[in-house]
Protein backbone atom coordinates (compact mmCIF):
# COMPACT_ATOMS: atom_id res chain seq x y z
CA UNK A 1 -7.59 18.72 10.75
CA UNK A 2 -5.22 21.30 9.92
CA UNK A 3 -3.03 20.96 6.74
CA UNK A 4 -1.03 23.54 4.91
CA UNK A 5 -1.43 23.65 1.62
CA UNK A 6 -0.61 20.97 -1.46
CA UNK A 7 2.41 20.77 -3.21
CA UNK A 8 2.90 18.62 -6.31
CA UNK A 9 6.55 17.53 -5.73
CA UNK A 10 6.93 15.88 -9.27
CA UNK A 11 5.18 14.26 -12.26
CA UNK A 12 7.31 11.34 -13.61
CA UNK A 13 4.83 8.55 -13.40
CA UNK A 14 2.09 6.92 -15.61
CA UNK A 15 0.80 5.40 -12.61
CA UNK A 16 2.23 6.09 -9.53
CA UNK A 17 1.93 4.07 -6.22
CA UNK A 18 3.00 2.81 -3.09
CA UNK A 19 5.21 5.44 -1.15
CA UNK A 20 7.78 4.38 1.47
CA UNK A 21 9.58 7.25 3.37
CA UNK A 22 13.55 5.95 4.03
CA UNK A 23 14.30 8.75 6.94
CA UNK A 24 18.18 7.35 6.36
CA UNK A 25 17.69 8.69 2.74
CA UNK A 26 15.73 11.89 4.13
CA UNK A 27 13.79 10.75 0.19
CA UNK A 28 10.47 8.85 -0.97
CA UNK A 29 10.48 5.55 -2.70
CA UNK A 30 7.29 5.38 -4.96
CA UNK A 31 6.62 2.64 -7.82
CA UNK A 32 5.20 3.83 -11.34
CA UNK A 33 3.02 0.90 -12.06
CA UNK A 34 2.39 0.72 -15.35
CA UNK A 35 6.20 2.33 -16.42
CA UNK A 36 7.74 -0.75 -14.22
CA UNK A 37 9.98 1.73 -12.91
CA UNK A 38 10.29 3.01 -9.67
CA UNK A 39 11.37 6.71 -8.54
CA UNK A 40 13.39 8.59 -5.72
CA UNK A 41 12.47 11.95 -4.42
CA UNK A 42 15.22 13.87 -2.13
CA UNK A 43 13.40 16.13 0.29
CA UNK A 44 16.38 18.99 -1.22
CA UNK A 45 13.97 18.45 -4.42
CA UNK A 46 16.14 16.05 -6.74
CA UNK A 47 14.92 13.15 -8.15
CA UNK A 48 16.17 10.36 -9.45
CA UNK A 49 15.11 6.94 -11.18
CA UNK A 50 15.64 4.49 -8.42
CA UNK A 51 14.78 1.19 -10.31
CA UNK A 52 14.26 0.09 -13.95
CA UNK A 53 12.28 -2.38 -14.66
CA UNK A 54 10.50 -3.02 -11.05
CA UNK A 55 8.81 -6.01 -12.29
CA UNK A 56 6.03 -4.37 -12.62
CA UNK A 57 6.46 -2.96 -8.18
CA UNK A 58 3.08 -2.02 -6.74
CA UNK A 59 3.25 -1.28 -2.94
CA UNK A 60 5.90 -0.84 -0.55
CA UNK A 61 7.00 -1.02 2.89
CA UNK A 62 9.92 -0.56 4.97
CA UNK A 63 11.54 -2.99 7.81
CA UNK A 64 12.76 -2.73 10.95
CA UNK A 65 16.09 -2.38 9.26
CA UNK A 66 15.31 -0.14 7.37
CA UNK A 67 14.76 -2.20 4.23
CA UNK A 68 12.70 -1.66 1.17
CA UNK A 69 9.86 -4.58 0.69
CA UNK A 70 8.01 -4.83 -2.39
CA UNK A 71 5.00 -5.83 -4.04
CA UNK A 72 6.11 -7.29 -7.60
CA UNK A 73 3.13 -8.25 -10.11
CA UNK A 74 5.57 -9.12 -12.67
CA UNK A 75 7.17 -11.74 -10.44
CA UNK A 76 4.09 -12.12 -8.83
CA UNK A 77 6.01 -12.06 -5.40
CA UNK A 78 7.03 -10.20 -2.39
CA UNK A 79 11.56 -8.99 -2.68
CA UNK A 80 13.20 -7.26 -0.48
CA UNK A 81 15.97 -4.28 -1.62
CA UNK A 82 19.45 -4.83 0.55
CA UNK A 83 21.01 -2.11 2.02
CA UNK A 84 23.53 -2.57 -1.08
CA UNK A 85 20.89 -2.38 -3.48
CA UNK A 86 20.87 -6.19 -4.80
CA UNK A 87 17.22 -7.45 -4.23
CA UNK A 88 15.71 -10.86 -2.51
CA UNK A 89 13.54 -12.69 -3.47
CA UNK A 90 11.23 -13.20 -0.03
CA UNK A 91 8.23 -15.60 -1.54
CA UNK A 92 6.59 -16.15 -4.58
CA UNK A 93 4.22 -19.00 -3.77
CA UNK A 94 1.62 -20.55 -1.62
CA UNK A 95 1.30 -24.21 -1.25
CA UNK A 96 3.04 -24.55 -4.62
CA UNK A 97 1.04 -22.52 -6.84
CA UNK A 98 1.91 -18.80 -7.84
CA UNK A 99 0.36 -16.10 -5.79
CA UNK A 100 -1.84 -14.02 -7.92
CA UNK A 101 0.10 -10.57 -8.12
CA UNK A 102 0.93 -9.17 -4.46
CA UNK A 103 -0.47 -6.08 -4.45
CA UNK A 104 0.40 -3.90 -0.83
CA UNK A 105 2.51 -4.82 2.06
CA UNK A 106 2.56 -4.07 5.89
CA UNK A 107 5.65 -4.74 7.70
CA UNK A 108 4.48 -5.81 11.72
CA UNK A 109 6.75 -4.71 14.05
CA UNK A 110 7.66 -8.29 14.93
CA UNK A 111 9.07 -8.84 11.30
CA UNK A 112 6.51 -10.43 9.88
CA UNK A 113 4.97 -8.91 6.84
CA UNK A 114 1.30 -9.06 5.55
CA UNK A 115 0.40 -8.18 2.09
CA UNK A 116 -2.97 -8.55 -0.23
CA UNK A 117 -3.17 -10.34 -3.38
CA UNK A 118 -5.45 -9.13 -5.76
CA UNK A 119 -5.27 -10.14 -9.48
CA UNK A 120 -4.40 -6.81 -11.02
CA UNK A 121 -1.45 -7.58 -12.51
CA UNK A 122 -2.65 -10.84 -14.15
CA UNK A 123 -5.63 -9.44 -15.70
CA UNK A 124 -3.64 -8.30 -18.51
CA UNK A 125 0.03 -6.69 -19.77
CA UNK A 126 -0.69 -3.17 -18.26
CA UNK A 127 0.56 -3.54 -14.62
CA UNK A 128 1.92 -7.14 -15.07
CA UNK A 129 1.42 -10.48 -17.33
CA UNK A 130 -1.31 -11.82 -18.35
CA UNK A 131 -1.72 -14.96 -16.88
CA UNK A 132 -4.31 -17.33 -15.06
CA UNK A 133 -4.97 -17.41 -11.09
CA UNK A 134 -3.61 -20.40 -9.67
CA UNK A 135 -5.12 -19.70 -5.97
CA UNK A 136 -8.11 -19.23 -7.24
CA UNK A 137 -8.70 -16.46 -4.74
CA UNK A 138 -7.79 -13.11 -3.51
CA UNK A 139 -6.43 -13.48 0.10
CA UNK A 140 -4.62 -11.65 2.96
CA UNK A 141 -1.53 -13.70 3.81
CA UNK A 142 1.06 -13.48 6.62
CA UNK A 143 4.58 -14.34 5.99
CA UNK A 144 7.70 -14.54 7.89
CA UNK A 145 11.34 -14.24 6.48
CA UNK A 146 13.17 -15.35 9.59
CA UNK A 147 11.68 -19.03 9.07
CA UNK A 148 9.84 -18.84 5.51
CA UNK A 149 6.59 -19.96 7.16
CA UNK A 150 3.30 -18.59 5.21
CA UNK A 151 -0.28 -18.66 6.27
CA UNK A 152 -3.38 -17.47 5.13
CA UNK A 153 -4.59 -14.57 7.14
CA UNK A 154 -7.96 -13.39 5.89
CA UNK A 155 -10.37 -14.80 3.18
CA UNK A 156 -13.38 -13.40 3.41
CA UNK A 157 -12.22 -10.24 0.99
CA UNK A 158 -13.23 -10.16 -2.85
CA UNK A 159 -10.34 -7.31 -4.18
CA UNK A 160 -7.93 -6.54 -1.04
CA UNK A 161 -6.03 -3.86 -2.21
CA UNK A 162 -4.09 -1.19 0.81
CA UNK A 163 -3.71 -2.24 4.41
CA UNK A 164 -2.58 -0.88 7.57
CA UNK A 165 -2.03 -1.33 11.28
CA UNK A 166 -3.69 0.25 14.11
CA UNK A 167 -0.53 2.36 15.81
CA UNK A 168 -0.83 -0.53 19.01
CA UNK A 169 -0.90 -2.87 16.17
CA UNK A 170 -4.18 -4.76 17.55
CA UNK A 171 -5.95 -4.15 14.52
CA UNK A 172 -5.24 -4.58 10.79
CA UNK A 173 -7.53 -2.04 8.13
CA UNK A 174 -7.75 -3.78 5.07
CA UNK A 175 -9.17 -1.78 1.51
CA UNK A 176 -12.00 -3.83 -0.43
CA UNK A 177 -12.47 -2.77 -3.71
CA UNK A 178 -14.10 -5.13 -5.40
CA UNK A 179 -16.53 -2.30 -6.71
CA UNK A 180 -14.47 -2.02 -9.86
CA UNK A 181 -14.99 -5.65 -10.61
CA UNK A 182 -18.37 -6.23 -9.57
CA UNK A 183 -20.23 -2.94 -9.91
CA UNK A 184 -23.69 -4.18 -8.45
CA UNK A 185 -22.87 -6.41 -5.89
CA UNK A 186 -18.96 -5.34 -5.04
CA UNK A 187 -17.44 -3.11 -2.04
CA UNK A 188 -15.79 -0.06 -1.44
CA UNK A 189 -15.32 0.00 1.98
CA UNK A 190 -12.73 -0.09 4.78
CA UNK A 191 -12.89 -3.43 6.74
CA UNK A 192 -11.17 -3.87 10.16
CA UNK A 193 -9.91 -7.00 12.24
CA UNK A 194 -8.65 -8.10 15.34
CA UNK A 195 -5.09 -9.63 14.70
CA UNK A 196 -4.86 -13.16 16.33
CA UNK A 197 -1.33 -13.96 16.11
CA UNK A 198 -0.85 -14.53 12.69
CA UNK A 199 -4.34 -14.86 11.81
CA UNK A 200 -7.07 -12.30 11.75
CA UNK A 201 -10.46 -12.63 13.72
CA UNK A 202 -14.19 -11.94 12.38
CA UNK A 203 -14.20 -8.59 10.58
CA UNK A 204 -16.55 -5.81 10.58
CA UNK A 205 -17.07 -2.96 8.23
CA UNK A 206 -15.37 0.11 9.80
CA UNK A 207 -16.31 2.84 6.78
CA UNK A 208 -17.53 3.44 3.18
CA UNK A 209 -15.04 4.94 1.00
CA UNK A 210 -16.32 7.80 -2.03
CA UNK A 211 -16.26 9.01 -4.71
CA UNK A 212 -14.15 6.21 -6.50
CA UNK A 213 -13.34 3.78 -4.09
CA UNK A 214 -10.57 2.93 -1.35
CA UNK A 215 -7.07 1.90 -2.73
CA UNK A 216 -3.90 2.79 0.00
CA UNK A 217 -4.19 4.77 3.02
CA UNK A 218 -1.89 5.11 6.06
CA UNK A 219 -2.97 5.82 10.04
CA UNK A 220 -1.32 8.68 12.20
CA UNK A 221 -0.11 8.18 15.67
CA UNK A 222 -3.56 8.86 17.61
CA UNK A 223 -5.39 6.02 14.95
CA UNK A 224 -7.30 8.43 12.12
CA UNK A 225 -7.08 7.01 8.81
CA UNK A 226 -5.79 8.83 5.53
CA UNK A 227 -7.54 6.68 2.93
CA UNK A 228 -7.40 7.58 -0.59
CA UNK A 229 -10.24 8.15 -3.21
CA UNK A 230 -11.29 9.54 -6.46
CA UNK A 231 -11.03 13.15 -5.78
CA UNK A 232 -8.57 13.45 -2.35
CA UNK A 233 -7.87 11.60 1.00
CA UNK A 234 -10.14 11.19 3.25
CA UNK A 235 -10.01 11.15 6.85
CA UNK A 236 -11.46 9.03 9.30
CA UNK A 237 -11.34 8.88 13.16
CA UNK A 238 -10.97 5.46 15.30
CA UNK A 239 -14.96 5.18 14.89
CA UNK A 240 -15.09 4.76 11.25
CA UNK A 241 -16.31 9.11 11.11
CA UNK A 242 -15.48 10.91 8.00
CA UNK A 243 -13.65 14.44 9.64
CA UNK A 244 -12.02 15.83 7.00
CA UNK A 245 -10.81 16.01 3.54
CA UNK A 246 -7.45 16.86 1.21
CA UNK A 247 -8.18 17.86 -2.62
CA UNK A 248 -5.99 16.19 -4.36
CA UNK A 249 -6.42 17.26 -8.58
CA UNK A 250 -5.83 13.94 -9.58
CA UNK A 251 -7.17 10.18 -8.70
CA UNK A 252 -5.48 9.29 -5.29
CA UNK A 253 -3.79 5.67 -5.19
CA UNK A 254 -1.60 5.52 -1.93
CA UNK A 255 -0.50 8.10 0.99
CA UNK A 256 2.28 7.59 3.93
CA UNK A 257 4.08 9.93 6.53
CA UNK A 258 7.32 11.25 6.38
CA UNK A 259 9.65 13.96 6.67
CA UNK A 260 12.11 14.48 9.70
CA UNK A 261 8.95 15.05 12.28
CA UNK A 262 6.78 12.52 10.83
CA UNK A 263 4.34 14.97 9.79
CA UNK A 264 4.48 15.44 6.12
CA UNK A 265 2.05 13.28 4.40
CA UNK A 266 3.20 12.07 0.65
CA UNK A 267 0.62 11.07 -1.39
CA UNK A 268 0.81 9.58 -4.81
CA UNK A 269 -2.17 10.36 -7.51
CA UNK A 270 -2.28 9.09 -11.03
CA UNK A 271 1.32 10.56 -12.21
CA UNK A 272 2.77 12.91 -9.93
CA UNK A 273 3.67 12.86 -6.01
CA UNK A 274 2.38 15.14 -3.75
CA UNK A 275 3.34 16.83 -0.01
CA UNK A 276 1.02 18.57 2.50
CA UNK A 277 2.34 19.13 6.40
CA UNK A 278 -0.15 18.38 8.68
CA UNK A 279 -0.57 19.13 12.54
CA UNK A 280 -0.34 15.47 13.26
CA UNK A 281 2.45 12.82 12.55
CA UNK A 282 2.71 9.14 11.75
């Protein structure tokens, strides 16, 4: 796949993650984790601090309106950013009982949004509180802000970290990384399902993500996956085939397309952001 080459855009974070592209903004949104700040980068090369603290913002999405919708480990919870900047609060529990720290979000193009919830940010003060799980479990959940309804999607993952939908939005690519916590017997693979509704069907491994292991990736418009790893992104077709590679010089966390033809991808590595053009789009 043909890319130019890699530009480092900017080197603000301490641990930098989830990029949204706001075409209204012609800028990236991306969170620095473990600063609980989050950062703006103008395409004219400014940037800016865009929010400080996050609580502790992980991934992020934008809706159909255009909306920034976060991942919060310090709230434990999924907010949303108004078009006049004041934030809402979407959900922040299941059945009563805190969600463990919401880790990446999808926004469907039917509203509804569907984000992981790993226990990253409770593990310890670093990304988050320390606190107990009260789910006792890492799921996939769906959840709708027109009517508040939440349902367990998926629970057959041990550490769901990045997700993504097939572009005809038929199937959902979720990131297991349970590797990190369970070296002998854990994962570090791409699993795929059929979305059901609101529900996901029987899932099957699609590939096996290395070195490191598979945190946020993105899809382009003809279905390959840009998945990141230890040393780059990788790039697999609609079969689960590794076809190519981007260097990146530092540990890869998240990717997404952008730029006014969809075909810049922006990747964020350890502390910096990063741009190559590419001869596909999002």
């Amino acid at each position: 796949m043909n890319a130019q080459s890699l530009e480092r855009l900017c080197s603000p974070a301490i641990w930098a993650e989830g990029p949204v592209w706001l075409p209204q903004q012609d800028a990236v949104v991306f969170s620095d984790v473990k600063g609980n700040r989050m950062f703006r980068w103008a395409r004219n090369g400014e940037l800016s601090l865009w929010r400080s603290p996050s609580n502790y913002a992980n991934g992020n999405a934008r809706d159909s309106q255009g909306r920034v919708v976060s991942c919060e480990h310090g709230r434990r919870a999924i907010s949303r950013t108004e078009h006049d900047g004041s934030i809402t609060l979407l959900v922040e529990r299941v059945d009563g009982k805190r969600f463990n720290s919401p880790n990446d979000v999808v926004v469907r193009s039917d509203g509804t949004l569907w984000f992981t919830d790993p226990p990253y940010g409770i593990i310890g003060d670093e990304e988050g509180y320390k606190s107990e799980s009260q789910v006792i479990g890492c799921y996939l959940y769906c959840f709708d802000p027109r009517d508040g309804s939440l349902n367990i999607a998926a629970s057959d993952l041990q550490r769901p970290n990045g997700l993504a939908f097939s572009p005809d939005e038929r199937l959902l690519y979720v990131a297991d990384m349970s590797i990190v916590d369970f070296p002998t017997l854990g994962r570090r693979e791409l699993r795929v399902y059929p979305v059901e509704g609101r529900k996901l069907g029987a899932s099957r491994h699609f590939a096996q993500v290395a070195p490191g292991f598979p945190d946020g990736f993105c899809l382009d418009a003809a279905g390959n996956l840009f998945c990141s790893c230890a040393d780059g992104i990788t790039i697999f077709n609609p079969q689960g085939q590794k076809i190519g590679k981007i260097a990146v010089p530092e540990r890869v966390s998240n990717c997404t397309f952008g730029g006014p033809e969809g075909n810049e991808l922006y990747i964020t590595a350890t502390t910096s952001l990063y741009r190559v053009t590419l001869n596909t789009h999002g």
